[in-house]
PDB file of N, CA and C in Angstrom:
ATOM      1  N   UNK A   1    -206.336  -6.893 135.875  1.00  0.00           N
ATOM      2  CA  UNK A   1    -206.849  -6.381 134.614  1.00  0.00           C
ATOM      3  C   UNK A   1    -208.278  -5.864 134.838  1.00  0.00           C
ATOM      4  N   UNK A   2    -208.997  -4.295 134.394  1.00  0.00           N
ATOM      5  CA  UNK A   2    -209.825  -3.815 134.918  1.00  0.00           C
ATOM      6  C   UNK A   2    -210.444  -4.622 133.465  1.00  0.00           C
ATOM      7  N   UNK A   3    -212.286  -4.603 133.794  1.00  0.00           N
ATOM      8  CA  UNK A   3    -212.765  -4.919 132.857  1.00  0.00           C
ATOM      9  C   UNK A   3    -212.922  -4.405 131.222  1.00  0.00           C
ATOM     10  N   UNK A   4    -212.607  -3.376 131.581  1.00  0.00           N
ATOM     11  CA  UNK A   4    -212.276  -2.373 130.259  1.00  0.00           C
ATOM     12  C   UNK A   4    -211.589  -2.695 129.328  1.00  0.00           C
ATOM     13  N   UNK A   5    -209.719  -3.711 130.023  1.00  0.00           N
ATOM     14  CA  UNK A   5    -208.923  -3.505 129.638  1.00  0.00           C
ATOM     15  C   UNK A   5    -209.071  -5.331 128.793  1.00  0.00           C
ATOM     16  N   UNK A   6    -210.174  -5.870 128.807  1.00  0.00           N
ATOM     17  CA  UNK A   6    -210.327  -6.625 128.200  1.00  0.00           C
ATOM     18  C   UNK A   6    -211.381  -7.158 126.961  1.00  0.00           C
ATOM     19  N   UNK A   7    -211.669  -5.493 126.623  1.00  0.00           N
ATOM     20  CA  UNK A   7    -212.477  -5.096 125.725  1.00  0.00           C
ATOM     21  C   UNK A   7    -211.395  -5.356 124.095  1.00  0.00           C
ATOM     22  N   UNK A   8    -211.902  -5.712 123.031  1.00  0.00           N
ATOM     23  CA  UNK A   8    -210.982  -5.182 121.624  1.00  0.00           C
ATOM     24  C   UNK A   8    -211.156  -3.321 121.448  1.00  0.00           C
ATOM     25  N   UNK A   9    -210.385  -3.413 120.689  1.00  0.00           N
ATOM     26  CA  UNK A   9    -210.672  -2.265 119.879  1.00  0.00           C
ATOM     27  C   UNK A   9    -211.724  -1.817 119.166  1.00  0.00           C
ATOM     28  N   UNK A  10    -212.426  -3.007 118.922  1.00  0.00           N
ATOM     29  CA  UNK A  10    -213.486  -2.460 118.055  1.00  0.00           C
ATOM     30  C   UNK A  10    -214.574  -2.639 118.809  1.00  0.00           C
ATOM     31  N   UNK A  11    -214.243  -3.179 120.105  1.00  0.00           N
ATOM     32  CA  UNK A  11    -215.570  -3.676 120.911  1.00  0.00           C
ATOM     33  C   UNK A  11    -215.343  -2.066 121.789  1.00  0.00           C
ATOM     34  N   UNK A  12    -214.762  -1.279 122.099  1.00  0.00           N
ATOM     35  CA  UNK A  12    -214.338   0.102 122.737  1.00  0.00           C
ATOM     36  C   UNK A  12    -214.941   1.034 121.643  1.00  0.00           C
ATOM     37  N   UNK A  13    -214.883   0.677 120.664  1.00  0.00           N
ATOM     38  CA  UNK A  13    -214.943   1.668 119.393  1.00  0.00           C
ATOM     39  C   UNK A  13    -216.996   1.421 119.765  1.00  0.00           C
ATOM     40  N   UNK A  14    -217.224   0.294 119.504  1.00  0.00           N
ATOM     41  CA  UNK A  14    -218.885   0.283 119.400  1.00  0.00           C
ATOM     42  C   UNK A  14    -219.177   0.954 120.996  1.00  0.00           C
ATOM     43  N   UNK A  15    -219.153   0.502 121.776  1.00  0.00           N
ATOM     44  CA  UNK A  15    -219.029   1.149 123.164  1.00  0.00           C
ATOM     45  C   UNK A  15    -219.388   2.571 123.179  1.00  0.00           C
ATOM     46  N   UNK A  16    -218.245   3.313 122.858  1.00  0.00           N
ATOM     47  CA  UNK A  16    -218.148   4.851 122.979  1.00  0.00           C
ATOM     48  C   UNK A  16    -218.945   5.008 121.780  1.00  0.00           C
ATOM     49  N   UNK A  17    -219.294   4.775 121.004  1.00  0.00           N
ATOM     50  CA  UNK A  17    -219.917   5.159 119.533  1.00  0.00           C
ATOM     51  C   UNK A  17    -221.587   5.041 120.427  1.00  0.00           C
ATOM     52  N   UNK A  18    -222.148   3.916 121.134  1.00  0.00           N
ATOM     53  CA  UNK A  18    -223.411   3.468 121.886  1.00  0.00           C
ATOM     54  C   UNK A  18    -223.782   4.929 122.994  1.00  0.00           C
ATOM     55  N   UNK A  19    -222.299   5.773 123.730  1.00  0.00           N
ATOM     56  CA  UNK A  19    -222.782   6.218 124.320  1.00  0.00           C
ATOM     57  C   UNK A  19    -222.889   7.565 123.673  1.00  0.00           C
ATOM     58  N   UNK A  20    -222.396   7.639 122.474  1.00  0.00           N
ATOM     59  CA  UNK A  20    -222.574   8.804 121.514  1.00  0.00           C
ATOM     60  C   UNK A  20    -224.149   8.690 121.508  1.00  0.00           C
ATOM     61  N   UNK A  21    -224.718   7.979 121.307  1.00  0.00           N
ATOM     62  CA  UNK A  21    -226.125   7.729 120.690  1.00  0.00           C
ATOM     63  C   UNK A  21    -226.558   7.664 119.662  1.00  0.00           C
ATOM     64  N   UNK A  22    -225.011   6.407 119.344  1.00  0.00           N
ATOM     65  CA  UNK A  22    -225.371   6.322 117.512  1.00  0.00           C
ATOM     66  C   UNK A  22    -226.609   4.591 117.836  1.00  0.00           C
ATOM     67  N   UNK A  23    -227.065   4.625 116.429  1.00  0.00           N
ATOM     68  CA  UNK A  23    -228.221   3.090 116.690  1.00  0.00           C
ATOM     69  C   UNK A  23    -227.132   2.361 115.908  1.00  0.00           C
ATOM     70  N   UNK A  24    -227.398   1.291 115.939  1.00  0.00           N
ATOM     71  CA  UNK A  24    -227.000  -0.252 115.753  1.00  0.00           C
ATOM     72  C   UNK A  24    -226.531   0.084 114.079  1.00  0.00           C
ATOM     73  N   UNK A  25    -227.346   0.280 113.555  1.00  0.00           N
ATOM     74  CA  UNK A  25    -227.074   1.258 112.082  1.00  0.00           C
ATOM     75  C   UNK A  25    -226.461   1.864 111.678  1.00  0.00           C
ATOM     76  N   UNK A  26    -226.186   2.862 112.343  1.00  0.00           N
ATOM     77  CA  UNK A  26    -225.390   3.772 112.332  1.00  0.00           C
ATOM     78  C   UNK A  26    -224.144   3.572 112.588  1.00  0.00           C
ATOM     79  N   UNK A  27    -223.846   2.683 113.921  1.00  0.00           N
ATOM     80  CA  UNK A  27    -222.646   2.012 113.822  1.00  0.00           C
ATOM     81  C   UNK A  27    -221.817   1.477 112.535  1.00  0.00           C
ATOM     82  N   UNK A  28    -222.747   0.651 112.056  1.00  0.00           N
ATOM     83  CA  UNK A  28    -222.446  -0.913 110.859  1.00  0.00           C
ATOM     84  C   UNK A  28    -222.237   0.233 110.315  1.00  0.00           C
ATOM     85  N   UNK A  29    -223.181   1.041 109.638  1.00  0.00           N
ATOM     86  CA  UNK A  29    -222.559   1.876 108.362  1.00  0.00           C
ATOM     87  C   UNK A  29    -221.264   2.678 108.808  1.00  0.00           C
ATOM     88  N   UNK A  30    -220.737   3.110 109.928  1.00  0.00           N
ATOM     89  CA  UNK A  30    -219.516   3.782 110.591  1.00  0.00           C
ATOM     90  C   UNK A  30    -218.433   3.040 110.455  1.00  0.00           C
ATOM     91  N   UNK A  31    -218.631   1.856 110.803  1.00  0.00           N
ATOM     92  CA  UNK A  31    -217.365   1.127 110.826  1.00  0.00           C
ATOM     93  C   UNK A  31    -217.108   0.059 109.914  1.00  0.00           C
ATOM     94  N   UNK A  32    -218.728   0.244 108.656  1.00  0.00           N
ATOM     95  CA  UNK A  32    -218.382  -0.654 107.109  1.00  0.00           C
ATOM     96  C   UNK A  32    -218.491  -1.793 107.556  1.00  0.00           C
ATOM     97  N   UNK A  33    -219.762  -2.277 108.410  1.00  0.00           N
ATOM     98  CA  UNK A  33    -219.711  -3.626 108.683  1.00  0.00           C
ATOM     99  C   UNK A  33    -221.573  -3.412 108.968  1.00  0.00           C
ATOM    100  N   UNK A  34    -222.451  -4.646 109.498  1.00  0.00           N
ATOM    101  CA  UNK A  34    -223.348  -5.373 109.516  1.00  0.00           C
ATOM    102  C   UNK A  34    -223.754  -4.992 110.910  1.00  0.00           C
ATOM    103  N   UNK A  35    -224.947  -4.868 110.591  1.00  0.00           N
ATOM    104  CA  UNK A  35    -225.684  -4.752 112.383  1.00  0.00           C
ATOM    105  C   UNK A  35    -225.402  -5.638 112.729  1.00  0.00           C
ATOM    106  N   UNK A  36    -225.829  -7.054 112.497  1.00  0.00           N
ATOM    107  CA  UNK A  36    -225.188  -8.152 113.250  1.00  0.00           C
ATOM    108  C   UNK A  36    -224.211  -8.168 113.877  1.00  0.00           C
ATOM    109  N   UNK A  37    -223.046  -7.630 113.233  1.00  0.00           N
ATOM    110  CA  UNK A  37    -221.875  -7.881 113.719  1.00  0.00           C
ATOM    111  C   UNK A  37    -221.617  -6.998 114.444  1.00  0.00           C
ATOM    112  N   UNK A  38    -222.456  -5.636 114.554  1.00  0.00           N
ATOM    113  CA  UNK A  38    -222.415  -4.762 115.847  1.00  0.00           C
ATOM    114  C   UNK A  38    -223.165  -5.269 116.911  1.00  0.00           C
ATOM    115  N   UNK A  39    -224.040  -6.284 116.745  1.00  0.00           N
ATOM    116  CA  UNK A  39    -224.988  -6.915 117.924  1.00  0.00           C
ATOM    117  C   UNK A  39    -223.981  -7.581 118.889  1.00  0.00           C
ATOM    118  N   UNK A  40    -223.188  -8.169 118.021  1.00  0.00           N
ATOM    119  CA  UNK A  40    -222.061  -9.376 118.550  1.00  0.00           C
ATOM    120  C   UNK A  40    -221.162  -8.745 119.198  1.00  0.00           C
ATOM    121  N   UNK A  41    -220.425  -7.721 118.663  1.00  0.00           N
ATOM    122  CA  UNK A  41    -219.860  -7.129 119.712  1.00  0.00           C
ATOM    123  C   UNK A  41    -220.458  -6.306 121.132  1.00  0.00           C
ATOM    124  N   UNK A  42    -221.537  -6.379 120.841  1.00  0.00           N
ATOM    125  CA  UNK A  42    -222.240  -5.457 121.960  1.00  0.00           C
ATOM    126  C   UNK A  42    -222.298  -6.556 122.705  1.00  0.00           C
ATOM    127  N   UNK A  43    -222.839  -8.143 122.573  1.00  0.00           N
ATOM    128  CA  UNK A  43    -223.189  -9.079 123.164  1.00  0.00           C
ATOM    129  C   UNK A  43    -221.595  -9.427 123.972  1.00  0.00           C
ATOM    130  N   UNK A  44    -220.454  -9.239 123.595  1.00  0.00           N
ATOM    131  CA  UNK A  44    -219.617  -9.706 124.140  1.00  0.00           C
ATOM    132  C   UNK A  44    -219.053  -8.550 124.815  1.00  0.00           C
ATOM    133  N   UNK A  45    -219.346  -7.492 124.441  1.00  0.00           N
ATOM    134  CA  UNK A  45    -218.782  -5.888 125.048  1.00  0.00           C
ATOM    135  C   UNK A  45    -219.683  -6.131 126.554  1.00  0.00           C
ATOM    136  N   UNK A  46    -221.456  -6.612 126.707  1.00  0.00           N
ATOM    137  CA  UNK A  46    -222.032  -6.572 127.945  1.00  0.00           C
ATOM    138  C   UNK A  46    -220.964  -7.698 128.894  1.00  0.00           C
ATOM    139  N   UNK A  47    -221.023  -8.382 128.428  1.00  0.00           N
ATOM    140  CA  UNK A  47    -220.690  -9.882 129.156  1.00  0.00           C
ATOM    141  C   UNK A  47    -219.201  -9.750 129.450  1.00  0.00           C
ATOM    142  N   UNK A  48    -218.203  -9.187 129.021  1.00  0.00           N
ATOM    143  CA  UNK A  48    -217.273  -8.646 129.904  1.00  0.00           C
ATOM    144  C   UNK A  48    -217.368  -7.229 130.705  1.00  0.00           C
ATOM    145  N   UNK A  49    -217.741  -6.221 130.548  1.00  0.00           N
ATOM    146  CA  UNK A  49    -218.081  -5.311 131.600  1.00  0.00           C
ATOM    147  C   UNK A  49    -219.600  -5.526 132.678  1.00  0.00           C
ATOM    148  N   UNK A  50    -220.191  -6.835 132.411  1.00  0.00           N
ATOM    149  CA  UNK A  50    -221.307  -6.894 133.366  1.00  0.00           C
ATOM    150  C   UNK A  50    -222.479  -6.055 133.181  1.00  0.00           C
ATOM    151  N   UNK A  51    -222.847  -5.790 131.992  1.00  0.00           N
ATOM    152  CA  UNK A  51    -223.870  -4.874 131.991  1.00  0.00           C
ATOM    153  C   UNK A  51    -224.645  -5.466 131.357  1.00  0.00           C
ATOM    154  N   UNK A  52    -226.014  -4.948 131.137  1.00  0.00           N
ATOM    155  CA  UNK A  52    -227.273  -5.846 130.710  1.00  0.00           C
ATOM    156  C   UNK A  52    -228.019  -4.936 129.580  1.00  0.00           C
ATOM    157  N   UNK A  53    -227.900  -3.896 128.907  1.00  0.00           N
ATOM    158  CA  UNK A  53    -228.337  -2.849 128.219  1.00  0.00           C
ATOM    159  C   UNK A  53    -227.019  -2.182 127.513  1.00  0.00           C
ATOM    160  N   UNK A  54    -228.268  -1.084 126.439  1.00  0.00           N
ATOM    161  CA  UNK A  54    -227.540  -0.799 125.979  1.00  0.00           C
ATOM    162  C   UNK A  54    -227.006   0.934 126.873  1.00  0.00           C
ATOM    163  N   UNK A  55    -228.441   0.904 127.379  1.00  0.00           N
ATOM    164  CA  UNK A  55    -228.187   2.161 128.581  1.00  0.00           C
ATOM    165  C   UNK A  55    -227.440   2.025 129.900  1.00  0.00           C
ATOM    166  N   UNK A  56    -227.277   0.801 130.307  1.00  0.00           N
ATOM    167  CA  UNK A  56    -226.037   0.489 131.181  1.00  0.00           C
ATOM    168  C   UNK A  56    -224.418   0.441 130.764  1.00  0.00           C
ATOM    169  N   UNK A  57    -224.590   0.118 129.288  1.00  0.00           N
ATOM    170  CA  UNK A  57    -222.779   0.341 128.931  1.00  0.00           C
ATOM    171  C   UNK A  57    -222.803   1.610 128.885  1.00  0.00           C
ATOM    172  N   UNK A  58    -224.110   2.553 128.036  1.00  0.00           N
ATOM    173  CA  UNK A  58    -223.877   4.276 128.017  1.00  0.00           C
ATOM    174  C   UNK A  58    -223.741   4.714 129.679  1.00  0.00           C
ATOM    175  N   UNK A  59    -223.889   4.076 130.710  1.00  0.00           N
ATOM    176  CA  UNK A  59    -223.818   4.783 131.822  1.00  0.00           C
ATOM    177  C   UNK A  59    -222.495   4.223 132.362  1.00  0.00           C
ATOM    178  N   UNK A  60    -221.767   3.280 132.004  1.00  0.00           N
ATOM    179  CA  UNK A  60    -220.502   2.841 132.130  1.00  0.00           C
ATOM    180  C   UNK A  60    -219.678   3.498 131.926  1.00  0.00           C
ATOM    181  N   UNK A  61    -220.068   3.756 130.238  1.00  0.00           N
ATOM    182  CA  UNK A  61    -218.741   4.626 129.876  1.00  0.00           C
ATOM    183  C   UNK A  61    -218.791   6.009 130.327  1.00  0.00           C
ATOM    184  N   UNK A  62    -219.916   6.785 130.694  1.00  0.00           N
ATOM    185  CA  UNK A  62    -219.883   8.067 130.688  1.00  0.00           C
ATOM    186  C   UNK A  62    -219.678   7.713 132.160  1.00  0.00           C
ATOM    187  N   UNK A  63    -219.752   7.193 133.415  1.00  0.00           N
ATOM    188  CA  UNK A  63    -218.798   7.306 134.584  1.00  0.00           C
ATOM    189  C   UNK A  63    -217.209   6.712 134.655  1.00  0.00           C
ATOM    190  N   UNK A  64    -216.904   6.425 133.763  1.00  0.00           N
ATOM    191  CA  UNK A  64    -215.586   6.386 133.634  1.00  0.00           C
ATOM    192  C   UNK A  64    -214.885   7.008 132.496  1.00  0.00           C
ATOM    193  N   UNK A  65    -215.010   8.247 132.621  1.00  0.00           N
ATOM    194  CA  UNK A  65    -214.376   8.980 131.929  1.00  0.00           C
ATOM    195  C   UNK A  65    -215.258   9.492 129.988  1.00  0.00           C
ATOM    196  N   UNK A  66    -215.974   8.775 129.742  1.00  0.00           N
ATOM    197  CA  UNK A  66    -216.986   9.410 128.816  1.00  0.00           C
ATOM    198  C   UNK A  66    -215.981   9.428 127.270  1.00  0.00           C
ATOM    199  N   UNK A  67    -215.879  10.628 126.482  1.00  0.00           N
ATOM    200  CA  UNK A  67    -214.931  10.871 125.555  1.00  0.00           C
ATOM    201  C   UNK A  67    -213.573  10.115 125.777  1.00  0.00           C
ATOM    202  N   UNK A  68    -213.088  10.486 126.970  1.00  0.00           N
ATOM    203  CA  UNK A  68    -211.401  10.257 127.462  1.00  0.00           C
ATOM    204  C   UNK A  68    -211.860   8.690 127.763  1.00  0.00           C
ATOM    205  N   UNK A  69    -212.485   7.848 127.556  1.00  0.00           N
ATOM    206  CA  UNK A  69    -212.992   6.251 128.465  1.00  0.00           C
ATOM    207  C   UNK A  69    -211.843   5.536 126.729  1.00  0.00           C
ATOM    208  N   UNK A  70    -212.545   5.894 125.981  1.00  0.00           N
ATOM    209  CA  UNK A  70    -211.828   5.300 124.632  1.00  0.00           C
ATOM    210  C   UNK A  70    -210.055   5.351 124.742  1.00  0.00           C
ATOM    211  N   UNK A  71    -209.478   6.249 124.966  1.00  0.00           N
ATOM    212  CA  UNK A  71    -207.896   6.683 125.307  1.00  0.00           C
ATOM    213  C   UNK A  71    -207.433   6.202 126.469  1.00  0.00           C
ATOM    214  N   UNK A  72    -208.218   5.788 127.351  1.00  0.00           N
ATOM    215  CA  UNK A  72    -207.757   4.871 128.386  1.00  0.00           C
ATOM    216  C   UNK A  72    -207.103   3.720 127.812  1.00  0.00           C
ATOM    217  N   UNK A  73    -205.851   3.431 128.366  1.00  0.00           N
ATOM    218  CA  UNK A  73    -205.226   1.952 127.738  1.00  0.00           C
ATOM    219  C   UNK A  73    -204.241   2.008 126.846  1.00  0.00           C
ATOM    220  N   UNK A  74    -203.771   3.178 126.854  1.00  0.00           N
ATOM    221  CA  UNK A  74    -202.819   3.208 126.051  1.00  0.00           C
ATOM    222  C   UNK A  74    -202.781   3.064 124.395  1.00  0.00           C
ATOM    223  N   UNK A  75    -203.672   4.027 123.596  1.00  0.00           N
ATOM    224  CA  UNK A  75    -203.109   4.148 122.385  1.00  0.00           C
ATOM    225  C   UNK A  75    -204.686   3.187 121.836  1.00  0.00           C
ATOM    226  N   UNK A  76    -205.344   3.263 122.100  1.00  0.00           N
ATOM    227  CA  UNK A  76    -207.012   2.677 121.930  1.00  0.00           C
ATOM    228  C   UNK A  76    -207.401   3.736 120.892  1.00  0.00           C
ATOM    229  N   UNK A  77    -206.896   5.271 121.509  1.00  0.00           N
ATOM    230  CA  UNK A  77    -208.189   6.101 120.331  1.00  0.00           C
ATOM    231  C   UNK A  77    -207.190   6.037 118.760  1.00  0.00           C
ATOM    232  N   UNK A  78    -206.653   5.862 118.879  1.00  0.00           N
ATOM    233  CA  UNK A  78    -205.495   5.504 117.721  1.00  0.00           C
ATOM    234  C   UNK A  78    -206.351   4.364 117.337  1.00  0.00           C
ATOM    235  N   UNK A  79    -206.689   3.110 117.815  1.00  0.00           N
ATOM    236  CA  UNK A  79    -207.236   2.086 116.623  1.00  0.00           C
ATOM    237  C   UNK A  79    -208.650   2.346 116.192  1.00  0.00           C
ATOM    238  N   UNK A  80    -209.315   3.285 116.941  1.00  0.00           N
ATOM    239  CA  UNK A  80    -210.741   3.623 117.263  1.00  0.00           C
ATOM    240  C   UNK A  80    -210.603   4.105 115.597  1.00  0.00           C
ATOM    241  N   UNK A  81    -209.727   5.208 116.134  1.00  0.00           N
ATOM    242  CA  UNK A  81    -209.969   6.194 114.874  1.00  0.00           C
ATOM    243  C   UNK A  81    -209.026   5.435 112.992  1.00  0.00           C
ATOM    244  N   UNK A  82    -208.234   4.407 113.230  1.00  0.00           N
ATOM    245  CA  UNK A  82    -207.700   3.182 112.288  1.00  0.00           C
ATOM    246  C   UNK A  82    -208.796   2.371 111.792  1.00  0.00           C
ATOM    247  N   UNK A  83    -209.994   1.762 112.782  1.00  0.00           N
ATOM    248  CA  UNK A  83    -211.130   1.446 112.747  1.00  0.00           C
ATOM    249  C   UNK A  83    -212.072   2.283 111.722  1.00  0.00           C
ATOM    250  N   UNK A  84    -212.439   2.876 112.459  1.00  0.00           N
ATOM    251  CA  UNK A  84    -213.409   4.366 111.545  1.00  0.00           C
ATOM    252  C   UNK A  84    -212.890   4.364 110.407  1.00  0.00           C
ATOM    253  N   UNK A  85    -211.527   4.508 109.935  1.00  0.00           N
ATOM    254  CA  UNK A  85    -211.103   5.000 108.709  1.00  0.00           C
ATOM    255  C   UNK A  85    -210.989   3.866 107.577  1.00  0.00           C
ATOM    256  N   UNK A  86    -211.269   2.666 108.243  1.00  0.00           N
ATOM    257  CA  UNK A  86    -210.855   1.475 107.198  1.00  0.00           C
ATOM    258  C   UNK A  86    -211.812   1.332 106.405  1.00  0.00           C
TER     259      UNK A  86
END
């Protein structure tokens, strides 16, 4: 199991949204939830892919595939975008 593939959906969704260069804010208001609770996923999004920043997950995702990193896994940009819309 690559580390990616043990990300949630919504922890992929904050991810690719981080390397968009949305802020912590911008997120919560995106996905109708609490900075906090975008902190938390970021805190558990580092600690399974090994990264220490928020500019190390943006350099994560954009070397593995960037836009297309979210659609990795079979059917991810489908909850991304289920996510967004809720």
């Amino acid at each position: 199991m690559t580390p990616r593939e043990r990300l949630t959906p919504k922890e992929i969704q904050v991810a690719t949204l981080v390397w968009q260069g949305l802020t912590n804010r911008e997120i919560g208001k995106l996905m109708s939830t609490t900075e906090q609770v975008v902190k938390n996923h970021l805190r558990s999004t580092f600690d399974k892919l090994g990264v220490w920043s928020r500019l190390e997950l943006a350099m994560y995702v954009a070397s593995h595939g960037g836009s297309k990193w979210a659609d990795d896994g079979g059917g991810t940009g489908a909850a991304m975008q289920r996510a967004a819309s809720a």
